[in-house]
PDB file of N, CA and C in Angstrom:
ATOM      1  N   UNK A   1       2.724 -14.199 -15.575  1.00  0.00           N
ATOM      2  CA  UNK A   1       1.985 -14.271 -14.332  1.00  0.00           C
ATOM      3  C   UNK A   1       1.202 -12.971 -14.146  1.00  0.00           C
ATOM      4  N   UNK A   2      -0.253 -13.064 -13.667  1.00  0.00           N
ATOM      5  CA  UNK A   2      -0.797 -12.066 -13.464  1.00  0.00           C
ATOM      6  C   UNK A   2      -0.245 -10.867 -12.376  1.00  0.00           C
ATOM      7  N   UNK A   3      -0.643  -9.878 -12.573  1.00  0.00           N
ATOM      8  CA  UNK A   3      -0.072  -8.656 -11.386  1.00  0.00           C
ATOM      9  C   UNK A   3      -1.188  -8.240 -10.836  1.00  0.00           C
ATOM     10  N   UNK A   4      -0.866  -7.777  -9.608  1.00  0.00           N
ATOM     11  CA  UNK A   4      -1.972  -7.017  -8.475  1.00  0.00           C
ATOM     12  C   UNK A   4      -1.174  -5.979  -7.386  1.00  0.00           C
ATOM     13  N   UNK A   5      -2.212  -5.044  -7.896  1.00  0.00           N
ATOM     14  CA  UNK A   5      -1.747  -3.634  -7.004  1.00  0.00           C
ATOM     15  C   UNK A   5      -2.036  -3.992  -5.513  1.00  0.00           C
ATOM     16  N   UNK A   6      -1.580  -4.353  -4.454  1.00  0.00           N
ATOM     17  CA  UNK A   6      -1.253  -3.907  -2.939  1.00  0.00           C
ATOM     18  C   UNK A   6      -1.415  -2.872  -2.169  1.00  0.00           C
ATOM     19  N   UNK A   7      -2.138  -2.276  -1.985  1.00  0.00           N
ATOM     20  CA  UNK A   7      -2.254  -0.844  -1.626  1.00  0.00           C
ATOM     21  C   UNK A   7      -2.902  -0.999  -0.185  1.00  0.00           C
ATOM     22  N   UNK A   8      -1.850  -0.260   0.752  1.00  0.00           N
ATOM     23  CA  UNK A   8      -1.813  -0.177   1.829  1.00  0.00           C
ATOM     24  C   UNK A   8      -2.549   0.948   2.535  1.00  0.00           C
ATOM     25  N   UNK A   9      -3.741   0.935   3.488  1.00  0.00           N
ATOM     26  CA  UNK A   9      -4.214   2.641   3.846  1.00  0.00           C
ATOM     27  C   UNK A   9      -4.080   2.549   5.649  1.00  0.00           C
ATOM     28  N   UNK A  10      -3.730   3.571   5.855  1.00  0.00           N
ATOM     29  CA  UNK A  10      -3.682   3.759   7.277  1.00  0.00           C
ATOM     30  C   UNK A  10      -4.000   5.124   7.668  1.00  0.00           C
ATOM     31  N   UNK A  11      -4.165   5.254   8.490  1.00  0.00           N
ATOM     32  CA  UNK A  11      -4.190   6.821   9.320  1.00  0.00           C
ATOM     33  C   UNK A  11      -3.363   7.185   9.505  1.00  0.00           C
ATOM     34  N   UNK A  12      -2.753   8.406   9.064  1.00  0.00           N
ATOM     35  CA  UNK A  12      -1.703   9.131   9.175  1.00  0.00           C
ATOM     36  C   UNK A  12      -1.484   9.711  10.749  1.00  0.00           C
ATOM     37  N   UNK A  13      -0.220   9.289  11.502  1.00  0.00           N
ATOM     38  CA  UNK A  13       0.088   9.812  12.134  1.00  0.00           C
ATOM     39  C   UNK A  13       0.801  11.052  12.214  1.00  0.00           C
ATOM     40  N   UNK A  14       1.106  11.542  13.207  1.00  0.00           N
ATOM     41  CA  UNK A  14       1.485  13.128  13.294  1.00  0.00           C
ATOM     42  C   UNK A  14       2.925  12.679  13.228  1.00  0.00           C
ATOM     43  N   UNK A  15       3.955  12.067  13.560  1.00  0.00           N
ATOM     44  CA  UNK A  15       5.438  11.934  13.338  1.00  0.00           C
ATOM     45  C   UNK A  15       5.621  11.416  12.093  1.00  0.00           C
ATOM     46  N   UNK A  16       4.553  10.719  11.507  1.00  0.00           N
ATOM     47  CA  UNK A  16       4.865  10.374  10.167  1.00  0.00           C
ATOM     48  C   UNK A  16       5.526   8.511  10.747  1.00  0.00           C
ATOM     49  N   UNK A  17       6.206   8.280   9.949  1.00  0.00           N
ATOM     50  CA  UNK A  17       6.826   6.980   9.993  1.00  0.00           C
ATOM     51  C   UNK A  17       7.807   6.504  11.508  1.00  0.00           C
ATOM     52  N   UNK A  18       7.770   8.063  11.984  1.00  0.00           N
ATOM     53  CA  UNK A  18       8.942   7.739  13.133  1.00  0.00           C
ATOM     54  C   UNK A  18       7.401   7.402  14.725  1.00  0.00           C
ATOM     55  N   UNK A  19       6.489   7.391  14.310  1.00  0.00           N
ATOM     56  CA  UNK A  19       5.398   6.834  15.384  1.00  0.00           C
ATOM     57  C   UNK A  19       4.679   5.313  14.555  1.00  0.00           C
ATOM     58  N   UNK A  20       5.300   5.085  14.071  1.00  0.00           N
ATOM     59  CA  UNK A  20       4.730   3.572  13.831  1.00  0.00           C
ATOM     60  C   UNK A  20       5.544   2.267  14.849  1.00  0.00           C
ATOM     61  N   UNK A  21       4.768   1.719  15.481  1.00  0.00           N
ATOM     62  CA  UNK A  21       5.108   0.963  16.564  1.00  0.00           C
ATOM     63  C   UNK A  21       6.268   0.003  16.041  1.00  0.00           C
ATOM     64  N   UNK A  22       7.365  -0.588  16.959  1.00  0.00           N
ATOM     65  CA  UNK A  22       8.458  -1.392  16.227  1.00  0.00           C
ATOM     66  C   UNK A  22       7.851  -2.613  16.155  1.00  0.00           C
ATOM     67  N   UNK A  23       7.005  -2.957  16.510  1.00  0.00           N
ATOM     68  CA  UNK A  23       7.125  -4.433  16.258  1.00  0.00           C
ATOM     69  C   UNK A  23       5.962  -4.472  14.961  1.00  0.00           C
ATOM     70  N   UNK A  24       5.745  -3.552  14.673  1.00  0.00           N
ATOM     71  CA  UNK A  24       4.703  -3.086  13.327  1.00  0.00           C
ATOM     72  C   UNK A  24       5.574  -2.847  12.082  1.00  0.00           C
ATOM     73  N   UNK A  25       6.871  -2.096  12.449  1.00  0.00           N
ATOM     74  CA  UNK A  25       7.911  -2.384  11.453  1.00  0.00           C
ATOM     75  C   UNK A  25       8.797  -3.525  11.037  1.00  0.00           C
ATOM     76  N   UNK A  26       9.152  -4.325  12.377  1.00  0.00           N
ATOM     77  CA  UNK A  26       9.246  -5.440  12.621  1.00  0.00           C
ATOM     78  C   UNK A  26       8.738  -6.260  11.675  1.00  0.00           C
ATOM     79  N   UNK A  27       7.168  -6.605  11.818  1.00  0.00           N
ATOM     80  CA  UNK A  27       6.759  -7.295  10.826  1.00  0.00           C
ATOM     81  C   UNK A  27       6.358  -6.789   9.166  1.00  0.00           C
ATOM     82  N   UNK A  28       6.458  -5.561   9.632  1.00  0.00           N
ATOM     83  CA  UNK A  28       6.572  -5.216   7.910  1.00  0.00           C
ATOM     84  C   UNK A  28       8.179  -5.959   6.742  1.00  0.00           C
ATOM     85  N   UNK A  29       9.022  -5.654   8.060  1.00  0.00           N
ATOM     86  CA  UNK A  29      10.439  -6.048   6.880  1.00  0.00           C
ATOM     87  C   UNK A  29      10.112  -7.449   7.033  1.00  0.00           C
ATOM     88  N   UNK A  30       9.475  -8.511   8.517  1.00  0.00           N
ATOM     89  CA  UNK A  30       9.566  -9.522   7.981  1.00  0.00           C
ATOM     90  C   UNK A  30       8.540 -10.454   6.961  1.00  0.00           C
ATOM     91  N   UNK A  31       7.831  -9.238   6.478  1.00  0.00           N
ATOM     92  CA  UNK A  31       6.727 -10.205   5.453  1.00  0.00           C
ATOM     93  C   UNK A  31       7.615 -10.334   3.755  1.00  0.00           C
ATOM     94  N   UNK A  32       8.683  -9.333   3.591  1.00  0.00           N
ATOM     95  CA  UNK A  32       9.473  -9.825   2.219  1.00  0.00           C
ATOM     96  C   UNK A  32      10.248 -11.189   2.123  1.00  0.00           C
ATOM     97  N   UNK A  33      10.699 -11.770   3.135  1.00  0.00           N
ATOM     98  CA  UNK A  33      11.014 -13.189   3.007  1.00  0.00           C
ATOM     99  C   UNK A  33       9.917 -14.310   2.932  1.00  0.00           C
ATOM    100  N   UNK A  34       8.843 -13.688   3.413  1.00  0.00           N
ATOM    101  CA  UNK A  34       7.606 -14.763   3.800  1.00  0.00           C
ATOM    102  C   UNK A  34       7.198 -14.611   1.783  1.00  0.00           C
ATOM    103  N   UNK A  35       6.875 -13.547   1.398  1.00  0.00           N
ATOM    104  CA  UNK A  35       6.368 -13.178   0.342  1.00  0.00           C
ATOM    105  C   UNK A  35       7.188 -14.288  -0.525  1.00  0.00           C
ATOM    106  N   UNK A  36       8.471 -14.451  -0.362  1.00  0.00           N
ATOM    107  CA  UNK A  36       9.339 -14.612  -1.293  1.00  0.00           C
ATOM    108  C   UNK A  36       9.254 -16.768  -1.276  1.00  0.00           C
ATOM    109  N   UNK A  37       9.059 -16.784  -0.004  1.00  0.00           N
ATOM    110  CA  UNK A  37       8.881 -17.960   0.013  1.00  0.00           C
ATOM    111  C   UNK A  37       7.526 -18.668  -0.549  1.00  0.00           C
ATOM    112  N   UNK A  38       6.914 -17.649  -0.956  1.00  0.00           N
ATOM    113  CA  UNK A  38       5.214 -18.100  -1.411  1.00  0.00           C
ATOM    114  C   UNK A  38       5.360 -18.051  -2.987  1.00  0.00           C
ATOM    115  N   UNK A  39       6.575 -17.789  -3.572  1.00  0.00           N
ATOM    116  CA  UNK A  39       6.959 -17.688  -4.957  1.00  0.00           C
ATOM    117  C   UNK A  39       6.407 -16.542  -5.154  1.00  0.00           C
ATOM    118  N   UNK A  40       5.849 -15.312  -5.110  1.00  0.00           N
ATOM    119  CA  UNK A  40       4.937 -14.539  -5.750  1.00  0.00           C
ATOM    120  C   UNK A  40       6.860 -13.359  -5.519  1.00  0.00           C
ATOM    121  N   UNK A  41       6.564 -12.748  -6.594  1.00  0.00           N
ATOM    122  CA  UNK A  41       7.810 -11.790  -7.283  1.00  0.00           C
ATOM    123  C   UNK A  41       7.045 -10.293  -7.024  1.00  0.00           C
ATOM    124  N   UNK A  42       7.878  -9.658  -5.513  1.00  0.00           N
ATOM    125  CA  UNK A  42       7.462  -8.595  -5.637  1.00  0.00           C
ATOM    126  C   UNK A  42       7.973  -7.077  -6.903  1.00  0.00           C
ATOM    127  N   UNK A  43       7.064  -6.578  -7.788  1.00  0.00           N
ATOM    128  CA  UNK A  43       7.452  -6.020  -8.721  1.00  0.00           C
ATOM    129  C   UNK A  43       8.227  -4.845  -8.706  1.00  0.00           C
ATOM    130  N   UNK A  44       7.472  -4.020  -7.549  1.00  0.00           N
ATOM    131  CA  UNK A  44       7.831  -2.530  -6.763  1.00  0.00           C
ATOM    132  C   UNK A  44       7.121  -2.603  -5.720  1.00  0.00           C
ATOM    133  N   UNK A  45       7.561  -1.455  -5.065  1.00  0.00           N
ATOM    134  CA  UNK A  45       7.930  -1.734  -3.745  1.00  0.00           C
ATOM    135  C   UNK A  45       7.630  -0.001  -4.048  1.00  0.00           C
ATOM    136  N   UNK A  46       6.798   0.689  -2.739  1.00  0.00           N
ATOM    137  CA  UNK A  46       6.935   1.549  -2.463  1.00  0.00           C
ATOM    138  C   UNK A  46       5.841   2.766  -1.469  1.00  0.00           C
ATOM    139  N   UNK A  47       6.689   2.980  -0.342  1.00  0.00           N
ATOM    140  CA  UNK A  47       5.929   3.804   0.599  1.00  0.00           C
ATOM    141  C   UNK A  47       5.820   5.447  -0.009  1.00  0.00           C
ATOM    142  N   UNK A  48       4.539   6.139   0.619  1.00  0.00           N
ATOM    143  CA  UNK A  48       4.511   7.626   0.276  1.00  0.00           C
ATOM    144  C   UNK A  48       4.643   8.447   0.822  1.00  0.00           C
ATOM    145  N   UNK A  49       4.876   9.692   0.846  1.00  0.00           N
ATOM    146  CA  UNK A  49       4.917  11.097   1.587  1.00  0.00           C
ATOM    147  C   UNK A  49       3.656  10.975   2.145  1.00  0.00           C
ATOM    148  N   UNK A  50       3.235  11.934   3.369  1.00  0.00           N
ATOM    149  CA  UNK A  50       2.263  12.460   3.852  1.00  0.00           C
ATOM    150  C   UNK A  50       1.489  12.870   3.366  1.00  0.00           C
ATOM    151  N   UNK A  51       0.150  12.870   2.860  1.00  0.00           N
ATOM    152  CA  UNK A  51      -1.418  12.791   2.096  1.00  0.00           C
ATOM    153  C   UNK A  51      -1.027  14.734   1.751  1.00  0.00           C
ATOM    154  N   UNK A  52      -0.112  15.471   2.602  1.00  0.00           N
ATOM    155  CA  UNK A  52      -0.266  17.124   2.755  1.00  0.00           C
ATOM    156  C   UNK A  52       0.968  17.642   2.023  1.00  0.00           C
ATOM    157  N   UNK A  53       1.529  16.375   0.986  1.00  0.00           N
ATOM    158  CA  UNK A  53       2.539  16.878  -0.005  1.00  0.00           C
ATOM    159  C   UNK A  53       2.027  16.358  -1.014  1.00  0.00           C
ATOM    160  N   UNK A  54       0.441  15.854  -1.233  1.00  0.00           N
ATOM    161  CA  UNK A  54      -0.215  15.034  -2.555  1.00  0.00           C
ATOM    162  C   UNK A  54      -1.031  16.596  -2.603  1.00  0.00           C
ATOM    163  N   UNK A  55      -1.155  16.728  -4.524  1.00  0.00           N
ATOM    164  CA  UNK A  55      -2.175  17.539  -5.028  1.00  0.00           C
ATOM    165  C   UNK A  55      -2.986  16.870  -6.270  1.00  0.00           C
ATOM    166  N   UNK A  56      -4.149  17.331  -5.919  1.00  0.00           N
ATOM    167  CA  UNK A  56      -5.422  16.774  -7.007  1.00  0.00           C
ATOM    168  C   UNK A  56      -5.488  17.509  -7.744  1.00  0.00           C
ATOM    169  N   UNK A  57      -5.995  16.961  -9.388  1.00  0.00           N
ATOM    170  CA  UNK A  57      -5.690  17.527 -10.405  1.00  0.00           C
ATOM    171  C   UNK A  57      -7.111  17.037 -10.805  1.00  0.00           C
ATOM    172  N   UNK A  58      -8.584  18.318 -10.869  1.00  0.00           N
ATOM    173  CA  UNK A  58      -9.221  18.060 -10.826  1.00  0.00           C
ATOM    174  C   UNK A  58      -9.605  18.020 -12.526  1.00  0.00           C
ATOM    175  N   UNK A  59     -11.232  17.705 -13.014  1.00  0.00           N
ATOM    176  CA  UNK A  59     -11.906  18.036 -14.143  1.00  0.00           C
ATOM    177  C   UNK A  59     -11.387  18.768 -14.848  1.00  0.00           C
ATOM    178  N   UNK A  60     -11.440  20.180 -14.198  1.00  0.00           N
ATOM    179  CA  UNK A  60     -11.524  21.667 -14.619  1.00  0.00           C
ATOM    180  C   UNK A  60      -9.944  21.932 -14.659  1.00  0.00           C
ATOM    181  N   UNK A  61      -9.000  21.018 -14.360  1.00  0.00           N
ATOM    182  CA  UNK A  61      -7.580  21.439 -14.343  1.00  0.00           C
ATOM    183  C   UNK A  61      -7.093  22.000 -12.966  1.00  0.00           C
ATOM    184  N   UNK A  62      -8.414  23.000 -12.411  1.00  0.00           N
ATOM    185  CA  UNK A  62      -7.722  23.453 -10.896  1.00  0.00           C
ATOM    186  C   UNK A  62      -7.164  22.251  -9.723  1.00  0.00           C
ATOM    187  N   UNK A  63      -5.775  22.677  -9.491  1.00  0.00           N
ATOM    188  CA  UNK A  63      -5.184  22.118  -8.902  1.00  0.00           C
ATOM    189  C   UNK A  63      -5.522  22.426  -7.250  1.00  0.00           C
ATOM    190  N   UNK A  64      -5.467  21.411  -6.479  1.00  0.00           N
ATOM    191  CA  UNK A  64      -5.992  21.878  -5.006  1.00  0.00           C
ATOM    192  C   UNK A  64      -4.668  20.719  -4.138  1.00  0.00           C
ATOM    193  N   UNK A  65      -4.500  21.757  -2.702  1.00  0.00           N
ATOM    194  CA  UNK A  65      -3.597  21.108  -2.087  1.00  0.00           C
ATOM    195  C   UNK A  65      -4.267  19.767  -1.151  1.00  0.00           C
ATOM    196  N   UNK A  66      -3.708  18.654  -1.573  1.00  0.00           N
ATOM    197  CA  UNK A  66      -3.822  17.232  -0.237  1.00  0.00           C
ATOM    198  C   UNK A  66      -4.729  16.115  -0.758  1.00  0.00           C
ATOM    199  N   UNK A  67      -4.982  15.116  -0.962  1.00  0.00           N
ATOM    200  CA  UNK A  67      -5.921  14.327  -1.699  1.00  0.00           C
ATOM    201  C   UNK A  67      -7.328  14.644  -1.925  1.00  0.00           C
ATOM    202  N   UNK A  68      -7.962  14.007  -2.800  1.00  0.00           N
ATOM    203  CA  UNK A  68      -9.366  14.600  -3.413  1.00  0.00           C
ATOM    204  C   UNK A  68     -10.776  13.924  -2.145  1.00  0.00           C
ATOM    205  N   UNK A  69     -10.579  12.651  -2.093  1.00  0.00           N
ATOM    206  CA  UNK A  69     -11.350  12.138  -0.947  1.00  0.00           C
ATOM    207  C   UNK A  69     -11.146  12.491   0.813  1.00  0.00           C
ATOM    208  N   UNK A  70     -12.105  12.704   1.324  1.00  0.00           N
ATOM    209  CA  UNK A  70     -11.905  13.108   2.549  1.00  0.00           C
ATOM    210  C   UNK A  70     -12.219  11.996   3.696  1.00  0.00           C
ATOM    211  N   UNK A  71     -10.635  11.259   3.771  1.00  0.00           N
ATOM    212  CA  UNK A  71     -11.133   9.984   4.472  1.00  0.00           C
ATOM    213  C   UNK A  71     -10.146  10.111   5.888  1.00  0.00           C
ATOM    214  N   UNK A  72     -10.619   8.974   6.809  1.00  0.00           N
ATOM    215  CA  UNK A  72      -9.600   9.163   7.863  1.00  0.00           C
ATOM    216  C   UNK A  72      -8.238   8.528   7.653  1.00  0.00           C
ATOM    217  N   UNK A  73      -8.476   7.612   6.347  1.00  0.00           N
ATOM    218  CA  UNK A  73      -7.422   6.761   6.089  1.00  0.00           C
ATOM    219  C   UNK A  73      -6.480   7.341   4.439  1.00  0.00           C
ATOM    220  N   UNK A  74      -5.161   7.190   5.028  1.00  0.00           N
ATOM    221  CA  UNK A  74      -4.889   7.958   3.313  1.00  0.00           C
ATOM    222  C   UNK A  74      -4.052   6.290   2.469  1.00  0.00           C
ATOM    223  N   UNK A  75      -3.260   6.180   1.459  1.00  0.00           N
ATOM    224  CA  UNK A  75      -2.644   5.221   1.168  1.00  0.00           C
ATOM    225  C   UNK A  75      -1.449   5.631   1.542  1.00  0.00           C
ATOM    226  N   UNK A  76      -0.699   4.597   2.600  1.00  0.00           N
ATOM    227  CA  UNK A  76       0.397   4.893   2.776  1.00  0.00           C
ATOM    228  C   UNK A  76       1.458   4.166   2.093  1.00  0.00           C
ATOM    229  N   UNK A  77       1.382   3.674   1.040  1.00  0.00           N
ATOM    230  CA  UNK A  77       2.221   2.547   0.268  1.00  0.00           C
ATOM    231  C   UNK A  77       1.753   1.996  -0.451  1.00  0.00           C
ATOM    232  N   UNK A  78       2.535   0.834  -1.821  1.00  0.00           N
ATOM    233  CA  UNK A  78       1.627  -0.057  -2.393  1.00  0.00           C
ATOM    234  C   UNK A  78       2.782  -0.509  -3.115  1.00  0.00           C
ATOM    235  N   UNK A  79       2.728  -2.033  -3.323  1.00  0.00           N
ATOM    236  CA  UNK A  79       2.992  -3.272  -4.014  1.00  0.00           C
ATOM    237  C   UNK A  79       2.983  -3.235  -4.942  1.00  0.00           C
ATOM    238  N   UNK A  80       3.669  -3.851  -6.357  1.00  0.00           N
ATOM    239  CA  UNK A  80       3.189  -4.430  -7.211  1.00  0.00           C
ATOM    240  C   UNK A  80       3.649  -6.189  -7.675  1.00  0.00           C
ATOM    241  N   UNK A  81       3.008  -6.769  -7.455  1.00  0.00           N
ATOM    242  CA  UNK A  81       3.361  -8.254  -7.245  1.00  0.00           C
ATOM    243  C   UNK A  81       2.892  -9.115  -8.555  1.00  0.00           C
ATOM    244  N   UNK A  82       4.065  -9.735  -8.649  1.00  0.00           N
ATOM    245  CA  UNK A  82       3.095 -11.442  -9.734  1.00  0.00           C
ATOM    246  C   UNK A  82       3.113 -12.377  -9.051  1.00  0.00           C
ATOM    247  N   UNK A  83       1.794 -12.669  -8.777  1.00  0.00           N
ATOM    248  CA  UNK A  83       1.481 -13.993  -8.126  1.00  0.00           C
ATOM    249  C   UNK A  83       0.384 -14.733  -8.889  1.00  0.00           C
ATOM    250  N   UNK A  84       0.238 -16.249  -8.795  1.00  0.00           N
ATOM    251  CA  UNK A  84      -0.587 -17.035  -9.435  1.00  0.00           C
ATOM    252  C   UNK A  84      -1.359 -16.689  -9.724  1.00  0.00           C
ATOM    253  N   UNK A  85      -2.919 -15.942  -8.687  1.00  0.00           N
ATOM    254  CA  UNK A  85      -4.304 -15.505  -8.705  1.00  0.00           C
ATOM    255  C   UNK A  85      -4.210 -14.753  -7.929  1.00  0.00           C
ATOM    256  N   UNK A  86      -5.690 -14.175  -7.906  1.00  0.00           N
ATOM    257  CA  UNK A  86      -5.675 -13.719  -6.966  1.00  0.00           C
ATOM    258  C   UNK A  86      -6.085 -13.750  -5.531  1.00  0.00           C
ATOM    259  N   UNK A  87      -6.095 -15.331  -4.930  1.00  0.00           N
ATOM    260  CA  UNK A  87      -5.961 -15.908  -3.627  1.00  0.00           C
ATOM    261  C   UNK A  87      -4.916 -15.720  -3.236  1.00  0.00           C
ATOM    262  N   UNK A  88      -3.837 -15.751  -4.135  1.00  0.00           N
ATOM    263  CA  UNK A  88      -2.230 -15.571  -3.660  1.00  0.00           C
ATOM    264  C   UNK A  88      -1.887 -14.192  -3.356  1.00  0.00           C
ATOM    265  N   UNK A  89      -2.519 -13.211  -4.221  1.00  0.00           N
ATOM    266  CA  UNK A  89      -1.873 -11.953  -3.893  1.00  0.00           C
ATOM    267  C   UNK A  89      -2.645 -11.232  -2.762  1.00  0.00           C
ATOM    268  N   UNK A  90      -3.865 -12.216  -2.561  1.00  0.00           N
ATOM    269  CA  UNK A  90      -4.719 -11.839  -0.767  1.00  0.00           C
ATOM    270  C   UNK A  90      -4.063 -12.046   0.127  1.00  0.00           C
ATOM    271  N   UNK A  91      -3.294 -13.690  -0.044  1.00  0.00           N
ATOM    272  CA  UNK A  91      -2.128 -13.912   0.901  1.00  0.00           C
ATOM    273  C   UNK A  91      -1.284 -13.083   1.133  1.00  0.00           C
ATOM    274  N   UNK A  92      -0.965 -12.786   0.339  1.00  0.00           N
ATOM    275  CA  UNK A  92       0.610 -11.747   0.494  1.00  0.00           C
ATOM    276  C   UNK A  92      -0.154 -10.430   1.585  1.00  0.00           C
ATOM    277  N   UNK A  93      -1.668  -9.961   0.686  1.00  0.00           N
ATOM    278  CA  UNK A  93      -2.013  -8.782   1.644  1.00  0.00           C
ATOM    279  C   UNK A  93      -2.119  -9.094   2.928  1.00  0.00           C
ATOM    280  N   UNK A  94      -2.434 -10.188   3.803  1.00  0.00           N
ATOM    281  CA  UNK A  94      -2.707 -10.805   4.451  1.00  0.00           C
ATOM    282  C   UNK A  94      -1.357 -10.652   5.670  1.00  0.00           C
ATOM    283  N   UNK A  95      -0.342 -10.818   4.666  1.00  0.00           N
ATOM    284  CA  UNK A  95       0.729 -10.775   5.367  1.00  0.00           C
ATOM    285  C   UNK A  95       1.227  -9.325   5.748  1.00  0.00           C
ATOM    286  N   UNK A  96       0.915  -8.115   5.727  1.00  0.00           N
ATOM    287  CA  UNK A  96       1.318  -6.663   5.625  1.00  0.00           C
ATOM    288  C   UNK A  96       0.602  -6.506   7.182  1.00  0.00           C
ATOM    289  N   UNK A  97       1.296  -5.658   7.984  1.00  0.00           N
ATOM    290  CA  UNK A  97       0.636  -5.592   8.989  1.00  0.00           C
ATOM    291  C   UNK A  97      -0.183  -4.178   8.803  1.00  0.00           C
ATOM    292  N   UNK A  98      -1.218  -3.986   9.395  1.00  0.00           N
ATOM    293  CA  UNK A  98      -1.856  -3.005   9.519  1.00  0.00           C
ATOM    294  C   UNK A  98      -2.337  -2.463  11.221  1.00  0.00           C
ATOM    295  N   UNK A  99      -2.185  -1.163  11.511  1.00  0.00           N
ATOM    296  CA  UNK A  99      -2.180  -0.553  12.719  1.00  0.00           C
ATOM    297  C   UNK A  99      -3.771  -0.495  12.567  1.00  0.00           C
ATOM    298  N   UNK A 100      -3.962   0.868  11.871  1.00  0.00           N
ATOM    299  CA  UNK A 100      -5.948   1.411  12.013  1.00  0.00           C
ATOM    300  C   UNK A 100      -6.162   1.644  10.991  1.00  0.00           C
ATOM    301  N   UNK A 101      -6.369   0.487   9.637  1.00  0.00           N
ATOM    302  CA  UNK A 101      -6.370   0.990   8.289  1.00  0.00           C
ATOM    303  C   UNK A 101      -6.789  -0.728   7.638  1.00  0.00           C
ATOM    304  N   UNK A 102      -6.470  -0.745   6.345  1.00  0.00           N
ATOM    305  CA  UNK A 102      -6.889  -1.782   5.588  1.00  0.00           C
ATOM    306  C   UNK A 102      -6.099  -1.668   4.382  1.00  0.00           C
ATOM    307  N   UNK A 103      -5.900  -3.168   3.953  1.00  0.00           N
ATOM    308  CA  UNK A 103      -5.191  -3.040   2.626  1.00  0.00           C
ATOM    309  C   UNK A 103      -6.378  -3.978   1.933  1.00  0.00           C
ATOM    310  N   UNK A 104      -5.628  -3.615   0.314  1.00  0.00           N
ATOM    311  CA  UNK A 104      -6.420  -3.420  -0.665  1.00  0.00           C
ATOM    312  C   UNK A 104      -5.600  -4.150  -2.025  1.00  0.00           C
ATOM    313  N   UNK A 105      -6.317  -5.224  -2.499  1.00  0.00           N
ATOM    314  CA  UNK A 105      -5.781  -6.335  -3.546  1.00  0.00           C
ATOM    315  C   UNK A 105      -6.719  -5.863  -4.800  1.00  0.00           C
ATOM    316  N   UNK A 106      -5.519  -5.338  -5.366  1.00  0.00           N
ATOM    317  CA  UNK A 106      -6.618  -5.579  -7.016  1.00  0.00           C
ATOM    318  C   UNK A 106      -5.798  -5.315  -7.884  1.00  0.00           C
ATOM    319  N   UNK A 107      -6.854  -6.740  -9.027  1.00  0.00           N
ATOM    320  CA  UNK A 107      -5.810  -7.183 -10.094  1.00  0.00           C
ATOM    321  C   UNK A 107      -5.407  -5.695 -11.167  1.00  0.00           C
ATOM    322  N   UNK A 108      -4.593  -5.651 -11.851  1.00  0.00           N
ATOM    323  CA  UNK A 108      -3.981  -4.849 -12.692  1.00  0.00           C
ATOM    324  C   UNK A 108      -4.468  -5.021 -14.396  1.00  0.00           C
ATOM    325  N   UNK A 109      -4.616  -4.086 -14.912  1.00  0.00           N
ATOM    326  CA  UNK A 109      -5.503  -4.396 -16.034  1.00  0.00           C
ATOM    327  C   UNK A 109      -4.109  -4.678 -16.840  1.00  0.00           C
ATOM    328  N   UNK A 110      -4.151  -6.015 -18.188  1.00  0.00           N
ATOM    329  CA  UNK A 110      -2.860  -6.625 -18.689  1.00  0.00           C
ATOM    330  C   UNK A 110      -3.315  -5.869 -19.897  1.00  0.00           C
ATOM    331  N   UNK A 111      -2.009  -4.666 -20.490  1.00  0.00           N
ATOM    332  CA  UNK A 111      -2.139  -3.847 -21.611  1.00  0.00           C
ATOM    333  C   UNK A 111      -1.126  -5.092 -23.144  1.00  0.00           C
TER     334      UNK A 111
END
């Protein structure tokens, strides 16, 4: 079955994970049963540190502190799923709640 990266972006709040609204967490734990019922096999699973414990590892080797793009939104997580196509693994994104951000479906290159 094909795979697709999930990648979740939001705006980083200042408490970090402890200011994300409950019923936003709420529906985050309840989209893994929904997922599961759509047959699609989540692969990994995994949220990130704060964008200000990431370092870029540029061209030239110099290393610089906090991500390379300067956006309002950083990735706060990401999926890795097998699902049928990729209508299915839109579904699944579909299902992730998002506060002030956007998620992001794309297929995985098969080595």
């Amino acid at each position: 079955m094909p795979q697709y990266a999930i990648l979740i972006y939001e705006k980083e709040t200042p408490g970090g994970v402890a200011d994300i609204p409950p019923e936003v967490m709420e529906a985050n734990l309840a989209a893994g049963p929904k997922i599961a019922e759509m047959g699609v096999k989540v692969v990994h699973e995994q949220a990130l540190q704060p964008s200000a414990a990431a370092r870029t590892i540029h061209r030239d080797g110099l290393v610089t502190d906090g991500p390379f793009l300067e956006t309002k939104e950083v990735i706060a997580g990401f999926f890795v799923v097998e699902a049928a196509d990729l209508d299915q693994a839109i579904a699944v994104g579909k299902l992730l709640p998002i506060m002030d951000g956007a998620v992001e479906v794309r297929p995985l290159l098969e080595m």
